[in-house]
Protein backbone atom coordinates (compact mmCIF):
# COMPACT_ATOMS: atom_id res chain seq x y z
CA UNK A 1 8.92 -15.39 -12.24
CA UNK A 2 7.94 -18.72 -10.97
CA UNK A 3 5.27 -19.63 -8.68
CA UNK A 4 4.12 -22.54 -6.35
CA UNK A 5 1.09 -24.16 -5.28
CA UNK A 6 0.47 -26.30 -2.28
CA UNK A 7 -2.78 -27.49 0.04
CA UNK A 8 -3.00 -27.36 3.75
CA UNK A 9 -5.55 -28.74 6.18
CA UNK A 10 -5.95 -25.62 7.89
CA UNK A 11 -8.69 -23.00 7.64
CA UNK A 12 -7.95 -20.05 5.13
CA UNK A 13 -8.25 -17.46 7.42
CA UNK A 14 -5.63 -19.21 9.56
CA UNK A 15 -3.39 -19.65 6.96
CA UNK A 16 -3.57 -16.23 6.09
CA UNK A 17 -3.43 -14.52 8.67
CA UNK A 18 -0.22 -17.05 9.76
CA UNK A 19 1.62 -15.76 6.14
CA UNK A 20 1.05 -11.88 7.78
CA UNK A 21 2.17 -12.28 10.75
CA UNK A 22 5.26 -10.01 11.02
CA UNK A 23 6.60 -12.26 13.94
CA UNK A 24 6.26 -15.14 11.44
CA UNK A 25 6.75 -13.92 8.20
CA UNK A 26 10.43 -14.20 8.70
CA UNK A 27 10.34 -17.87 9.14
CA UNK A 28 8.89 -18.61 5.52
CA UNK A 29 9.21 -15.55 3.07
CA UNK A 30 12.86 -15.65 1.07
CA UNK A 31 15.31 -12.99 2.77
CA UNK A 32 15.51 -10.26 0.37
CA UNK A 33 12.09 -9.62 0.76
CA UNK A 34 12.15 -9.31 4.71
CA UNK A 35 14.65 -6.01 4.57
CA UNK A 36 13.42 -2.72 6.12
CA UNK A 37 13.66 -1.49 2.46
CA UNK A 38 10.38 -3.85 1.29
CA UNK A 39 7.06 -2.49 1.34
CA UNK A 40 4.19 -4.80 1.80
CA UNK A 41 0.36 -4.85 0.74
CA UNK A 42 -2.17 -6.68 2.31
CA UNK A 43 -5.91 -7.27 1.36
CA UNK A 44 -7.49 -9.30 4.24
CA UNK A 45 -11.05 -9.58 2.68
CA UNK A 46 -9.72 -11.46 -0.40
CA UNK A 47 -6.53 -13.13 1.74
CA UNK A 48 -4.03 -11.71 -0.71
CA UNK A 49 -0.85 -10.23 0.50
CA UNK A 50 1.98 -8.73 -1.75
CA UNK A 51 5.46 -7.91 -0.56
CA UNK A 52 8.31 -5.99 -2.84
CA UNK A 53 11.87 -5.24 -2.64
CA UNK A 54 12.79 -1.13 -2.86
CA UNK A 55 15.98 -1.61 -4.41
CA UNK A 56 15.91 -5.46 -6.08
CA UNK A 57 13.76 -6.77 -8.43
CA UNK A 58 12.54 -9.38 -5.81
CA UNK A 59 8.60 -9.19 -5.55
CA UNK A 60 5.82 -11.62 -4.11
CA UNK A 61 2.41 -12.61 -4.17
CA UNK A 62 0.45 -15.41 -1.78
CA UNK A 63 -3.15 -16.13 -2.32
CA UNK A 64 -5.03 -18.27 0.16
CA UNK A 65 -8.40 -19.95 -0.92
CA UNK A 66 -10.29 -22.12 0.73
CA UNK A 67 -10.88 -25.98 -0.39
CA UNK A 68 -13.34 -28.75 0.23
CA UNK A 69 -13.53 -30.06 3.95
CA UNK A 70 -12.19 -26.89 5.47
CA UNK A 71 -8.31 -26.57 3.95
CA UNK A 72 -7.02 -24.28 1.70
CA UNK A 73 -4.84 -23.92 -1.64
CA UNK A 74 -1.69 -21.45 -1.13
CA UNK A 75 -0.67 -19.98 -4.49
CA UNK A 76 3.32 -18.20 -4.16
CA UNK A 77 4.25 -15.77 -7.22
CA UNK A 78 7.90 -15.19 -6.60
CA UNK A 79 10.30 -13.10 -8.87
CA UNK A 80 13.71 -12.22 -8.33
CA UNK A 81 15.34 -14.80 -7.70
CA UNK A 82 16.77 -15.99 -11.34
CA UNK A 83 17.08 -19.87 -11.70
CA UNK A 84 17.01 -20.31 -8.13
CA UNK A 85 13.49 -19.11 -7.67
CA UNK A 86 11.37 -22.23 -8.53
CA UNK A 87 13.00 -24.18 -5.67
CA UNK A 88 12.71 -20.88 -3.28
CA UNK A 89 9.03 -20.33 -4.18
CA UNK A 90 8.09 -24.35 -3.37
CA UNK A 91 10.23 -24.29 -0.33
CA UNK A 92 9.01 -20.93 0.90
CA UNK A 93 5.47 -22.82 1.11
CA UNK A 94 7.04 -25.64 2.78
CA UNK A 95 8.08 -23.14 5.47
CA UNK A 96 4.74 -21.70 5.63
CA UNK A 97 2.86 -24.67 5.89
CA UNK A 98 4.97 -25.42 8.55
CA UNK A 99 4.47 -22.15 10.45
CA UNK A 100 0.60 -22.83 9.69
CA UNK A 101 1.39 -26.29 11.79
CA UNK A 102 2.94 -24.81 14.85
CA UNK A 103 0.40 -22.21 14.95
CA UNK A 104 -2.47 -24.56 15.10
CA UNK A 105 -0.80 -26.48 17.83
CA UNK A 106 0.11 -23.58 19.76
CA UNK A 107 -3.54 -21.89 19.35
């Protein structure tokens, strides 16, 4: 399992509710976990959303919490992926902050 960490200067709740999106989620979360054969958890309330692979051993977890002046702190626990899932955790976040970006300019 590996996991990543990265800051945005976007509201939590944005950022959250950005990662959730199912007409976004494709854009960020690593491919085996997007297949109609993943199930996916969501708890709103403490912006923590968990997504897992039927038939892999591919599972993932994103926290969102909010930071001084307004941002918040995106925490990715990825598993599945062998050695390749360090660099698809970090640039899964990449993706999603990016998402997070086009959202707030198209909003």
């Amino acid at each position: 399992m590996a996991y990543a960490e990265r800051g945005v200067s976007a509201p939590p709740e944005v950022v959250f509710n950005t990662a959730t999106d199912p007409r976004r989620v494709s854009a960020w979360l690593p491919e085996p976990l997007l297949s109609g054969e993943s199930t996916r958890a969501e708890d709103a309330e403490q912006m923590r959303a968990r997504w897992a692979a039927q038939r892999t051993d591919w599972s993932a977890e994103l926290r969102v919490e909010p930071v001084d002046a307004g941002g918040a702190r995106i925490r990715l626990d990825l598993a599945g992926g062998g050695q390749e899932t360090d660099r698809l955790a970090d640039e899964a976040l990449v993706n999603l902050a990016r998402e997070v970006a086009d959202n707030l300019q198209a909003g």
